[in-house]
PDB file of N, CA and C in Angstrom:
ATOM      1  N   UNK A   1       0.953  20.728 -27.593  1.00  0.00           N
ATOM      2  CA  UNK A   1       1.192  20.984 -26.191  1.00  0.00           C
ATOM      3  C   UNK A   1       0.119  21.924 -25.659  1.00  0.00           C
ATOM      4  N   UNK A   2      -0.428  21.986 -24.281  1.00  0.00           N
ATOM      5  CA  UNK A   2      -1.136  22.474 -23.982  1.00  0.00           C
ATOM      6  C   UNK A   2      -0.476  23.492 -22.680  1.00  0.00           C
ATOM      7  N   UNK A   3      -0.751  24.444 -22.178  1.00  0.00           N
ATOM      8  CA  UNK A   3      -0.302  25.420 -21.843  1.00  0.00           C
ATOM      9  C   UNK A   3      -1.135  26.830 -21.080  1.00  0.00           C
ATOM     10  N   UNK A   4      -0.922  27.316 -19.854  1.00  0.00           N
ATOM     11  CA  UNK A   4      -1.844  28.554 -19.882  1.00  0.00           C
ATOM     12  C   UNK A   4      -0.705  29.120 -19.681  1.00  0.00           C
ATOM     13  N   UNK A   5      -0.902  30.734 -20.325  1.00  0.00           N
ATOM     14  CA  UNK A   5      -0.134  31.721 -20.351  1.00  0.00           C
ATOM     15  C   UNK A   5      -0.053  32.464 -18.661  1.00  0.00           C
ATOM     16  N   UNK A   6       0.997  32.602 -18.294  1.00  0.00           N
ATOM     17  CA  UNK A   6       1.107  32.758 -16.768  1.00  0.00           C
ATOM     18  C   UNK A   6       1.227  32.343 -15.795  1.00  0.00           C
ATOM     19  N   UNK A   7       1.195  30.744 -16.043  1.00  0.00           N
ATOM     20  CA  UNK A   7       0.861  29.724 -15.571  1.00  0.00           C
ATOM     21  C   UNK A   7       2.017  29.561 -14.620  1.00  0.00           C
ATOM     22  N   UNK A   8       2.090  28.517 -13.614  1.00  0.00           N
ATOM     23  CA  UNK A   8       3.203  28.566 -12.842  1.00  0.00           C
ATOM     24  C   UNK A   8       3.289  27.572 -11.757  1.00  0.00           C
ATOM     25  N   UNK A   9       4.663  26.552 -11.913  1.00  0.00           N
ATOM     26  CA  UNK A   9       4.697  25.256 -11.702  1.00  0.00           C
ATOM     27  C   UNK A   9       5.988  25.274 -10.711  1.00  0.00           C
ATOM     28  N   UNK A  10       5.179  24.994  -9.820  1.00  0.00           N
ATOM     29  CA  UNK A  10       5.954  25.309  -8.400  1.00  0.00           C
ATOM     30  C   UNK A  10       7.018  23.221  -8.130  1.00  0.00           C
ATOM     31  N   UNK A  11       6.622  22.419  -9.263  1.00  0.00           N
ATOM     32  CA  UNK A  11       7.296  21.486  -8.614  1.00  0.00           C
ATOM     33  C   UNK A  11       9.269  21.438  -9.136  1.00  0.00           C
ATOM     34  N   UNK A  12       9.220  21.963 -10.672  1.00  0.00           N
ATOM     35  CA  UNK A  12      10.335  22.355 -11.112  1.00  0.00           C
ATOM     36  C   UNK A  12      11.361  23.349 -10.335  1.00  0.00           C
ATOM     37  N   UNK A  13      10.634  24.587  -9.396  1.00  0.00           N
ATOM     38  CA  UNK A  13      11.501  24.914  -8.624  1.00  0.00           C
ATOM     39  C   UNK A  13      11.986  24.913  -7.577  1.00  0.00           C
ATOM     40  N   UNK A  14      13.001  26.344  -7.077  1.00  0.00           N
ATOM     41  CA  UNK A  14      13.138  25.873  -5.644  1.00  0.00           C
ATOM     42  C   UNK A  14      12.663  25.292  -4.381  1.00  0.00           C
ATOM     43  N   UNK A  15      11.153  25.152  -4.845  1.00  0.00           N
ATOM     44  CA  UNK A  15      10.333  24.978  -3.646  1.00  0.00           C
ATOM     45  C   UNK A  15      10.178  23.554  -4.236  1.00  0.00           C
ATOM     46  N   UNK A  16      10.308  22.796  -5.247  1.00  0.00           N
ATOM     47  CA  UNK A  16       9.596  21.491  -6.074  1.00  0.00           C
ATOM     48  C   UNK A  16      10.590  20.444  -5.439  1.00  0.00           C
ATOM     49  N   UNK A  17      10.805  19.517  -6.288  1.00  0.00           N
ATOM     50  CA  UNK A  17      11.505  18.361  -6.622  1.00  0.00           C
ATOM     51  C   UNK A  17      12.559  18.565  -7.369  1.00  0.00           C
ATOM     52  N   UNK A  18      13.833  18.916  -7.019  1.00  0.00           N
ATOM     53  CA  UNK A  18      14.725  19.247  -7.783  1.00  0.00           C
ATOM     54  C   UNK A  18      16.214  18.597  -7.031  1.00  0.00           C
ATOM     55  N   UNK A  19      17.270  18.514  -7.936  1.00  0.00           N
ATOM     56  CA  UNK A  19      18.371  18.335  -6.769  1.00  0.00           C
ATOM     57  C   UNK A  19      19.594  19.226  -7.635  1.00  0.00           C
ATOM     58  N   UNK A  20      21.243  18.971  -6.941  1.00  0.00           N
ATOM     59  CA  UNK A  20      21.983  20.395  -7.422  1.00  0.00           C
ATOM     60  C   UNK A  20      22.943  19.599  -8.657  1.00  0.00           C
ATOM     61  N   UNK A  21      22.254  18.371  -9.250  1.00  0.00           N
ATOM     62  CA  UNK A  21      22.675  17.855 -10.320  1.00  0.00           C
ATOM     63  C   UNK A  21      21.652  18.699 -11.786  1.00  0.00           C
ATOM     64  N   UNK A  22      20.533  18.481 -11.439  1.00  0.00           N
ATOM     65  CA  UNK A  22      19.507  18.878 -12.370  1.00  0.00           C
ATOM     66  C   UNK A  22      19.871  20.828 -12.469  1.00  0.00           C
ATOM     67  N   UNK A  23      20.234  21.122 -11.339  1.00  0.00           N
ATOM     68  CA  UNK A  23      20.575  22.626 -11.562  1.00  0.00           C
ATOM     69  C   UNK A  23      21.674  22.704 -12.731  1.00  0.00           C
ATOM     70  N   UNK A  24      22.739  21.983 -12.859  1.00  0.00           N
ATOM     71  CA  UNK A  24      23.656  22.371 -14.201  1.00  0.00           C
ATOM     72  C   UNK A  24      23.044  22.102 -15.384  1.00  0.00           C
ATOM     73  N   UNK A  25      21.890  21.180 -15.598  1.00  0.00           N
ATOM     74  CA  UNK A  25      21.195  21.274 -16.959  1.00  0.00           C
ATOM     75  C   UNK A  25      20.941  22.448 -17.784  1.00  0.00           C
ATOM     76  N   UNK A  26      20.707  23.498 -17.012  1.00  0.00           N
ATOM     77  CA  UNK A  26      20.440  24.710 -17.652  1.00  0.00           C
ATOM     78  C   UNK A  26      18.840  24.486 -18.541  1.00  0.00           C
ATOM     79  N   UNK A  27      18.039  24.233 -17.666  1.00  0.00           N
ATOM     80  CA  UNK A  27      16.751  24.024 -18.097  1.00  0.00           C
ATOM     81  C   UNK A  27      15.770  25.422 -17.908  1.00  0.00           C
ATOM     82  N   UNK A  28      15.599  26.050 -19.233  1.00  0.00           N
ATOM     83  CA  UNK A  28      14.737  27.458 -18.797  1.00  0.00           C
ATOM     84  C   UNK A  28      13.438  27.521 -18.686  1.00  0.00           C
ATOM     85  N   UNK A  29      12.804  28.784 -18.595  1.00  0.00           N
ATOM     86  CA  UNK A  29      11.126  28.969 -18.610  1.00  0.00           C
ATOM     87  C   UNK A  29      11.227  29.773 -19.458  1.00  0.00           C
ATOM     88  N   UNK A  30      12.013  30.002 -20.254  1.00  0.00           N
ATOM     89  CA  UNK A  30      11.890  31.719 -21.604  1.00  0.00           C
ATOM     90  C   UNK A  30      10.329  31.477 -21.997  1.00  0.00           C
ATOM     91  N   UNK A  31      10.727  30.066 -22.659  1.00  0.00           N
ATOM     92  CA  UNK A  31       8.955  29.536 -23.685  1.00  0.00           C
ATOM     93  C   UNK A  31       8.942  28.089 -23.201  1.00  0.00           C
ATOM     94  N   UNK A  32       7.380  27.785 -24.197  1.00  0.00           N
ATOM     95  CA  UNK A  32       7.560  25.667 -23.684  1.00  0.00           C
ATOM     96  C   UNK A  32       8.803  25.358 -24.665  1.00  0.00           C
ATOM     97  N   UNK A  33       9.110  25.647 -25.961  1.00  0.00           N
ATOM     98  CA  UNK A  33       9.858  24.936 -26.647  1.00  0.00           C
ATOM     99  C   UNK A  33      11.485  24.819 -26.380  1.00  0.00           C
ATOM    100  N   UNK A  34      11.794  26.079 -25.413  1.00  0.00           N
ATOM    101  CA  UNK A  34      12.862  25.931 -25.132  1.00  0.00           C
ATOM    102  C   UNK A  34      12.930  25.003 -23.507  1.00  0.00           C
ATOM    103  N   UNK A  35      11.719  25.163 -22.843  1.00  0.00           N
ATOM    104  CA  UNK A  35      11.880  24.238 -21.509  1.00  0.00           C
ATOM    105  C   UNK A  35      11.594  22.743 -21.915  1.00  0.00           C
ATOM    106  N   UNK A  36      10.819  22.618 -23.171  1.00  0.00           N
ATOM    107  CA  UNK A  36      10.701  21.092 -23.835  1.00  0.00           C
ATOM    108  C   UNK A  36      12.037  20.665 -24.100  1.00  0.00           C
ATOM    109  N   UNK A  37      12.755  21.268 -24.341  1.00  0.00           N
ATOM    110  CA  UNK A  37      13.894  21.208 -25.065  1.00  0.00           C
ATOM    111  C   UNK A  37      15.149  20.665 -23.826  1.00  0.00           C
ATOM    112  N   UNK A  38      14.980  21.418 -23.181  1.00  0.00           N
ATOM    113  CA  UNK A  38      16.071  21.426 -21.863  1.00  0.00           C
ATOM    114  C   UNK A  38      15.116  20.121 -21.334  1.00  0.00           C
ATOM    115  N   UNK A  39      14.074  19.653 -20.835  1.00  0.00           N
ATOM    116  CA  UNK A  39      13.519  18.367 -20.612  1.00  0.00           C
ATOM    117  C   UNK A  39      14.088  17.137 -21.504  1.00  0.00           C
ATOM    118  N   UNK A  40      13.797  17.174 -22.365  1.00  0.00           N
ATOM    119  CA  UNK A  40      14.187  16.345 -23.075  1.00  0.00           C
ATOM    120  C   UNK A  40      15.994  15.828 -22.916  1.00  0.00           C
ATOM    121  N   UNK A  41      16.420  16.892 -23.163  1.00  0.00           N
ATOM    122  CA  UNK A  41      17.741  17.096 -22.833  1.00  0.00           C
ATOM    123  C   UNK A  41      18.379  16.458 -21.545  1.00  0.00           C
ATOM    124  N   UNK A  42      17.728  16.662 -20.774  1.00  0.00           N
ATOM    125  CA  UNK A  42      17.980  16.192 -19.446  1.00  0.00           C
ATOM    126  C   UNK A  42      17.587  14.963 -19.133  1.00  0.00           C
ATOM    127  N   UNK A  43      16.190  14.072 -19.984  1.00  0.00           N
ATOM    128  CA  UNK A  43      15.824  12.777 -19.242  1.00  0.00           C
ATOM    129  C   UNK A  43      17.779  11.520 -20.547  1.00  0.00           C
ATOM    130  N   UNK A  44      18.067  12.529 -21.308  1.00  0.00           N
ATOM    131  CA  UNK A  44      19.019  11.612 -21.907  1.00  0.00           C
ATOM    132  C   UNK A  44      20.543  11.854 -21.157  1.00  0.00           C
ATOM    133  N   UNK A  45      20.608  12.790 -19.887  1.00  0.00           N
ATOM    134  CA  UNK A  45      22.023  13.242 -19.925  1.00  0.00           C
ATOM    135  C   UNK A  45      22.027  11.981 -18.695  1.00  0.00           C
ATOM    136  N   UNK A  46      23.042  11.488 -18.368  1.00  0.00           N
ATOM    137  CA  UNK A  46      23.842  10.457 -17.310  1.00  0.00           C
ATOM    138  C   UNK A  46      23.893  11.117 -16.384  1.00  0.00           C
ATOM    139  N   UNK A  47      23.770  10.477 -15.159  1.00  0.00           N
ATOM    140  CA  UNK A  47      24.313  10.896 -13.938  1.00  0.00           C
ATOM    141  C   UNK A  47      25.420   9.689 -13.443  1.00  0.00           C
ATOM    142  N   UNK A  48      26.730  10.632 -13.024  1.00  0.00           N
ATOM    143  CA  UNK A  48      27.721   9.712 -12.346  1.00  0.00           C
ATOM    144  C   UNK A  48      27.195   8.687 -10.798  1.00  0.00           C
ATOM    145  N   UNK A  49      26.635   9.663 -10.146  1.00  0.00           N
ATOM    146  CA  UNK A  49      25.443   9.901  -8.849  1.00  0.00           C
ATOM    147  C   UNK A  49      24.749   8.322  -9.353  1.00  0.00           C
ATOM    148  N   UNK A  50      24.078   8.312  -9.760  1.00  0.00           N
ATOM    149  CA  UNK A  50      22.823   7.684  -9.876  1.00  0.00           C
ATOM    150  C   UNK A  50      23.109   5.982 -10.419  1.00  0.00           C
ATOM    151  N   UNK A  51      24.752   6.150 -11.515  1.00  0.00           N
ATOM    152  CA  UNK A  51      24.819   5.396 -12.010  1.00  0.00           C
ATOM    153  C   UNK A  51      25.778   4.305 -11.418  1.00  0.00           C
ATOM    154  N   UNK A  52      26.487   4.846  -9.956  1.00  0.00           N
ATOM    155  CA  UNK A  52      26.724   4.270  -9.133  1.00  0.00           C
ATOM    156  C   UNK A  52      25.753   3.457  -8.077  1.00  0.00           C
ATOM    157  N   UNK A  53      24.791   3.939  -7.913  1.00  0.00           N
ATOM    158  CA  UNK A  53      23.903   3.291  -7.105  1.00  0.00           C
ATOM    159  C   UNK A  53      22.909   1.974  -8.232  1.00  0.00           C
ATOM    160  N   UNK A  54      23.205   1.891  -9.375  1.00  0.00           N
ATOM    161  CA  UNK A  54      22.914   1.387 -10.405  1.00  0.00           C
ATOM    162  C   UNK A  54      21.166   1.048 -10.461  1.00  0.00           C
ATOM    163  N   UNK A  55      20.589   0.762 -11.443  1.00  0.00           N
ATOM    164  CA  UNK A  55      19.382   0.209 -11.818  1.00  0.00           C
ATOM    165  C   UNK A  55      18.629  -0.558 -11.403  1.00  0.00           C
ATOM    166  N   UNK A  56      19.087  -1.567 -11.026  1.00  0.00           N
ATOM    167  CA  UNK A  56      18.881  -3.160 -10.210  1.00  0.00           C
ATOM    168  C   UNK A  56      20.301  -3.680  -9.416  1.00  0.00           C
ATOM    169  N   UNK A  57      19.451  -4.187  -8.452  1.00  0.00           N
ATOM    170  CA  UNK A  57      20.359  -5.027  -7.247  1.00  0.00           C
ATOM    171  C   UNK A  57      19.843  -6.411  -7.180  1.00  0.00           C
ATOM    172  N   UNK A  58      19.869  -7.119  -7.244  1.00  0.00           N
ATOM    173  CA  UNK A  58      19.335  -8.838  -7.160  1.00  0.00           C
ATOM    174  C   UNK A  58      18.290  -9.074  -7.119  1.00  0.00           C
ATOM    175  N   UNK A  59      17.884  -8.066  -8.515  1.00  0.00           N
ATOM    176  CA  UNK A  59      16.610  -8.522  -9.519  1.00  0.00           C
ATOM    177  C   UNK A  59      15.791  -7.533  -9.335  1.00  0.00           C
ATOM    178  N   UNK A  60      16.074  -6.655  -8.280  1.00  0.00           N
ATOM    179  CA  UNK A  60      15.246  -5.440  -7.950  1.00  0.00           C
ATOM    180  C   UNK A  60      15.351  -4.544  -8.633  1.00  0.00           C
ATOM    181  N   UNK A  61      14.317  -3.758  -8.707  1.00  0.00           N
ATOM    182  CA  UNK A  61      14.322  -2.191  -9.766  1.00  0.00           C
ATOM    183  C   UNK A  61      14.588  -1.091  -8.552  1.00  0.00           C
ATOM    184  N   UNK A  62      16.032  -0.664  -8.486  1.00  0.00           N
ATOM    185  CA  UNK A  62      15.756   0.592  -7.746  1.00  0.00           C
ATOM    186  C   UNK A  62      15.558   2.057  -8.062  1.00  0.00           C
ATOM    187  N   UNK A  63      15.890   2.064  -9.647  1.00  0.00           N
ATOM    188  CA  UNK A  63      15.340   3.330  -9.450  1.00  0.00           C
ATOM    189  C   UNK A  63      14.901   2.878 -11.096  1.00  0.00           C
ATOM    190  N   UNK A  64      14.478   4.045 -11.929  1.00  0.00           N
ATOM    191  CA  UNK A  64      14.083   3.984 -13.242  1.00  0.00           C
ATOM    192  C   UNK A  64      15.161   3.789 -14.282  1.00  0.00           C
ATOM    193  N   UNK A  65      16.063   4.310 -14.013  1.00  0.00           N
ATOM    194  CA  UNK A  65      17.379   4.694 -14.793  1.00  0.00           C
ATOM    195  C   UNK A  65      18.337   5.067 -14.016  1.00  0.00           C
ATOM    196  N   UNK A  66      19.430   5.784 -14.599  1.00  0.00           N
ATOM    197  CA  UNK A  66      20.412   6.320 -14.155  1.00  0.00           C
ATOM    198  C   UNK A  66      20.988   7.801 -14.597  1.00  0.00           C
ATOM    199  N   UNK A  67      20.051   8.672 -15.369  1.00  0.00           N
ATOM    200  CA  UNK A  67      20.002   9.850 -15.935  1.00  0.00           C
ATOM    201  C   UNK A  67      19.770  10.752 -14.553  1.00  0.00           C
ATOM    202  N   UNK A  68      19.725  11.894 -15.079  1.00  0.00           N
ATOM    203  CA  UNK A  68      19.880  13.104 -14.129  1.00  0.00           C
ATOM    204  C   UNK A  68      18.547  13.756 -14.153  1.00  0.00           C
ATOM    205  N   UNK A  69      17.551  13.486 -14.918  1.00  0.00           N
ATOM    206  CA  UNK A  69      16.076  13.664 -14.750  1.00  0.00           C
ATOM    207  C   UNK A  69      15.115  12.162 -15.247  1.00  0.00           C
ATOM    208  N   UNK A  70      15.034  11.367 -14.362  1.00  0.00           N
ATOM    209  CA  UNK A  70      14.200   9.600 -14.426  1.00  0.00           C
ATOM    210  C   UNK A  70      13.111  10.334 -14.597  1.00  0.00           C
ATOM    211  N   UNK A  71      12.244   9.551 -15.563  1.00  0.00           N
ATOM    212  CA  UNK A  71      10.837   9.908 -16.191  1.00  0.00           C
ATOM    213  C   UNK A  71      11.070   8.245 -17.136  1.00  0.00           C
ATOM    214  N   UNK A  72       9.331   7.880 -16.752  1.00  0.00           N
ATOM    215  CA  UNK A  72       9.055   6.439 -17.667  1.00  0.00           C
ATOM    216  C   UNK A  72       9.074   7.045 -19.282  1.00  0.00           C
ATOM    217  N   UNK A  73       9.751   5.940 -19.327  1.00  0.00           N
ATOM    218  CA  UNK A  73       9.867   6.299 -21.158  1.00  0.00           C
ATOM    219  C   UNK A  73       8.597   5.503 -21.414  1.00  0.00           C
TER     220      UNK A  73
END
């Protein structure tokens, strides 16, 4: 992993791309291995949200998945 010390990634927070599902993940900044960790964690957890609006509609892709953080596998 690559990394600068101090570094600081304005899309993860309040100001980023976030919504108040991804807030109960409990995803930290302590270190990378524990925010790798909570990532990871999160592209496998379900969303009820998401999984109602489902995957495909008549053949269409609407979203990536149905998890609570979509990222291409």
């Amino acid at each position: 992993m690559y990394y600068l010390p101090y570094a600081t990634s304005l899309r993860l927070s309040d100001l980023g791309y976030t919504n108040k599902s991804q807030s109960n993940l409990g995803i930290t900044f302590n270190d990378l291995h524990e925010y790798v960790a909570g990532l990871k964690r999160a592209i496998k957890t379900p969303s009820e949200e998401y999984a109602r609006i489902g995957v495909e509609k008549d053949g269409k892709r609407l979203q990536i998945n149905s998890n609570v953080l979509q990222i291409e596998k």
